[in-house]
Protein backbone atom coordinates (compact mmCIF):
# COMPACT_ATOMS: atom_id res chain seq x y z
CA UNK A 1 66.39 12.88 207.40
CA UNK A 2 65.78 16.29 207.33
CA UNK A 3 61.47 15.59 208.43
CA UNK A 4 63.34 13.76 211.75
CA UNK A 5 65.36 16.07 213.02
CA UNK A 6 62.55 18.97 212.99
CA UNK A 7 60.52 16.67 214.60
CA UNK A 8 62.78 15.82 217.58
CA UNK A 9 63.31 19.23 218.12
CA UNK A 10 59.60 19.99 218.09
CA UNK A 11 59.37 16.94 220.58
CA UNK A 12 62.26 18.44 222.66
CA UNK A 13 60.91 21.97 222.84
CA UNK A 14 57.34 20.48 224.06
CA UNK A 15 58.66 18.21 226.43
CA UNK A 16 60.59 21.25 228.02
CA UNK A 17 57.91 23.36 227.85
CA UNK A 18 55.73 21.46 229.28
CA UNK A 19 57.86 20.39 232.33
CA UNK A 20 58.37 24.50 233.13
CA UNK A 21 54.97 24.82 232.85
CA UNK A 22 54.47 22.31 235.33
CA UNK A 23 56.96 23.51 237.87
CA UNK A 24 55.77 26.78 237.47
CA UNK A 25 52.14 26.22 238.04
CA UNK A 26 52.70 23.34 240.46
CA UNK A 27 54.95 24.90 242.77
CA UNK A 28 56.45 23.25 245.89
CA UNK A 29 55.22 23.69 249.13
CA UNK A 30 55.99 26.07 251.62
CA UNK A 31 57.98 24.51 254.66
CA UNK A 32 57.60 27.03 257.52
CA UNK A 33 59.71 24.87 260.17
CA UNK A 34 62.52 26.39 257.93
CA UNK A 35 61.54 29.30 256.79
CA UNK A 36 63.03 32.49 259.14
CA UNK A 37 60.41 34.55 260.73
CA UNK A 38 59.62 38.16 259.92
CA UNK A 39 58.61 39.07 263.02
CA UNK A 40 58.91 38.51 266.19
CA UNK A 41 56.30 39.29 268.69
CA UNK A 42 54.08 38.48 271.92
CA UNK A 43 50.18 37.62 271.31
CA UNK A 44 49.07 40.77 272.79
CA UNK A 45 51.25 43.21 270.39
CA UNK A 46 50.15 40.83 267.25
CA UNK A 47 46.61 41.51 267.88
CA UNK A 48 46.63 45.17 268.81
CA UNK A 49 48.10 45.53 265.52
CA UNK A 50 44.99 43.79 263.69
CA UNK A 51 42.69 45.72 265.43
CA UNK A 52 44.61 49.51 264.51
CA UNK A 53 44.63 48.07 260.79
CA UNK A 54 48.56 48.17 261.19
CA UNK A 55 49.46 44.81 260.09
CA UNK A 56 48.35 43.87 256.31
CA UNK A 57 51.76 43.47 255.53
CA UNK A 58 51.88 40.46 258.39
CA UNK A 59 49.48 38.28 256.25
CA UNK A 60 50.90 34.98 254.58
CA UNK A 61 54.33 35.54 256.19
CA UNK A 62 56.04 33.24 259.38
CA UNK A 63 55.73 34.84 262.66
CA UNK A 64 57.30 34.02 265.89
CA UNK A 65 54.71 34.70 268.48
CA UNK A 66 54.79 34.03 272.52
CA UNK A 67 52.63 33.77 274.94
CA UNK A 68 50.83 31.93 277.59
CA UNK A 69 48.78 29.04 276.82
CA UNK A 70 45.16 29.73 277.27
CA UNK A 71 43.02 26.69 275.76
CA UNK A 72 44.53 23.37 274.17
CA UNK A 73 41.70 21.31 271.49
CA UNK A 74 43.57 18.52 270.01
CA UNK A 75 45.74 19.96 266.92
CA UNK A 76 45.16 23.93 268.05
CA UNK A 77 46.49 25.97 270.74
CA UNK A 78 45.00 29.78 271.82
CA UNK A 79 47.55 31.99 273.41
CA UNK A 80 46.62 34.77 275.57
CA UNK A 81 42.56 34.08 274.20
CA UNK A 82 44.08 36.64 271.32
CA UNK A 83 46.65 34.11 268.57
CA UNK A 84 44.99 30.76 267.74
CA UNK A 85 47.51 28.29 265.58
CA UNK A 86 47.13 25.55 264.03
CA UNK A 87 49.48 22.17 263.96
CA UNK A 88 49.97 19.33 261.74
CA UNK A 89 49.61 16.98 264.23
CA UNK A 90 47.90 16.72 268.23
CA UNK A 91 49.79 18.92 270.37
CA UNK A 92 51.43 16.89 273.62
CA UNK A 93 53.75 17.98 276.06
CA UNK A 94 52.19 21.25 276.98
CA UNK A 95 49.75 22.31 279.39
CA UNK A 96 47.24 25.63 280.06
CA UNK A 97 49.50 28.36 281.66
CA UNK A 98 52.87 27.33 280.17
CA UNK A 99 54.61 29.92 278.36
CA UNK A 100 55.33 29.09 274.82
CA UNK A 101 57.45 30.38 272.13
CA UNK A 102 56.18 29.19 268.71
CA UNK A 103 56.38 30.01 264.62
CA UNK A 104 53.67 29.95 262.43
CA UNK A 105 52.33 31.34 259.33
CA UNK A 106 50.04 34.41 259.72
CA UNK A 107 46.52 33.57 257.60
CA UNK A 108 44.46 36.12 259.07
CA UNK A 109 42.44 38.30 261.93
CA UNK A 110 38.63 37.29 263.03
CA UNK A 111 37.06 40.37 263.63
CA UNK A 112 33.95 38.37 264.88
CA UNK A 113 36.25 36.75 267.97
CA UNK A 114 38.98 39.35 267.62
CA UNK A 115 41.47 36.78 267.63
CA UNK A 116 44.60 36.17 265.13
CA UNK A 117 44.90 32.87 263.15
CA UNK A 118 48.34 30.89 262.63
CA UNK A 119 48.38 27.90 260.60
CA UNK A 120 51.38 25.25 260.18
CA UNK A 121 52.63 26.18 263.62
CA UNK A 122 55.25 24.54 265.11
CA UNK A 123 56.20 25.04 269.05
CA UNK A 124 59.65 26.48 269.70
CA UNK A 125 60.39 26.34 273.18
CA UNK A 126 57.88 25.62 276.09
């Protein structure tokens, strides 16, 4: 009697540990369309940031940027030839020169194009 009980416990305690482990290492996804924006700002201040090495702190985190609407190439938008973001799906129901309003998640600067990456961008108000 005694041998079953320590082994249900020792079965208990694994199976617990091992489903924290799980959800620990195997964390859910971040859902930016929810998520409230840090900072709010237009294409032109976001990059001049980059360049003056001002905005480390920016990286990984949602953004609300606007802008005008430069070039459109299927699931990407450039704003202002200085914020390129990336969407989950093709981008419809916008056009080169319309001002847009959009959050995204910050992943980065390209020093070669001097331009500022969003990914999982979703478009706010045209």
């Amino acid at each position: 009697m005694k041998k079953k009980i320590v082994f249900l416990i020792v079965m208990l305690v694994l199976v617990v540990g091992t489903y924290t482990g799980y959800k620990y290492l195997y964390k859910d996804h971040r859902n930016i369309t929810k998520e409230v924006a840090v900072v709010e700002t237009s294409a032109t201040q976001l990059q001049e940031q980059f360049q003056n090495n001002a905005a480390e702190a920016l990286l990984n985190k949602t953004l609300t940027v606007t802008g005008i609407i430069t070039q459109i190439e299927g699931k990407s938008i450039t704003i202002d030839d200085k914020v390129h973001c990336s969407f989950k799906y093709e981008v419809k129901d916008v056009q080169i020169g319309d001002e847009v309003h959009l959050k995204g998640r910050c992943i980065g600067y390209d020093d070669l194009f001097e331009i500022v990456k969003l990914d999982q961008s979703t478009i706010i108000t045209v």
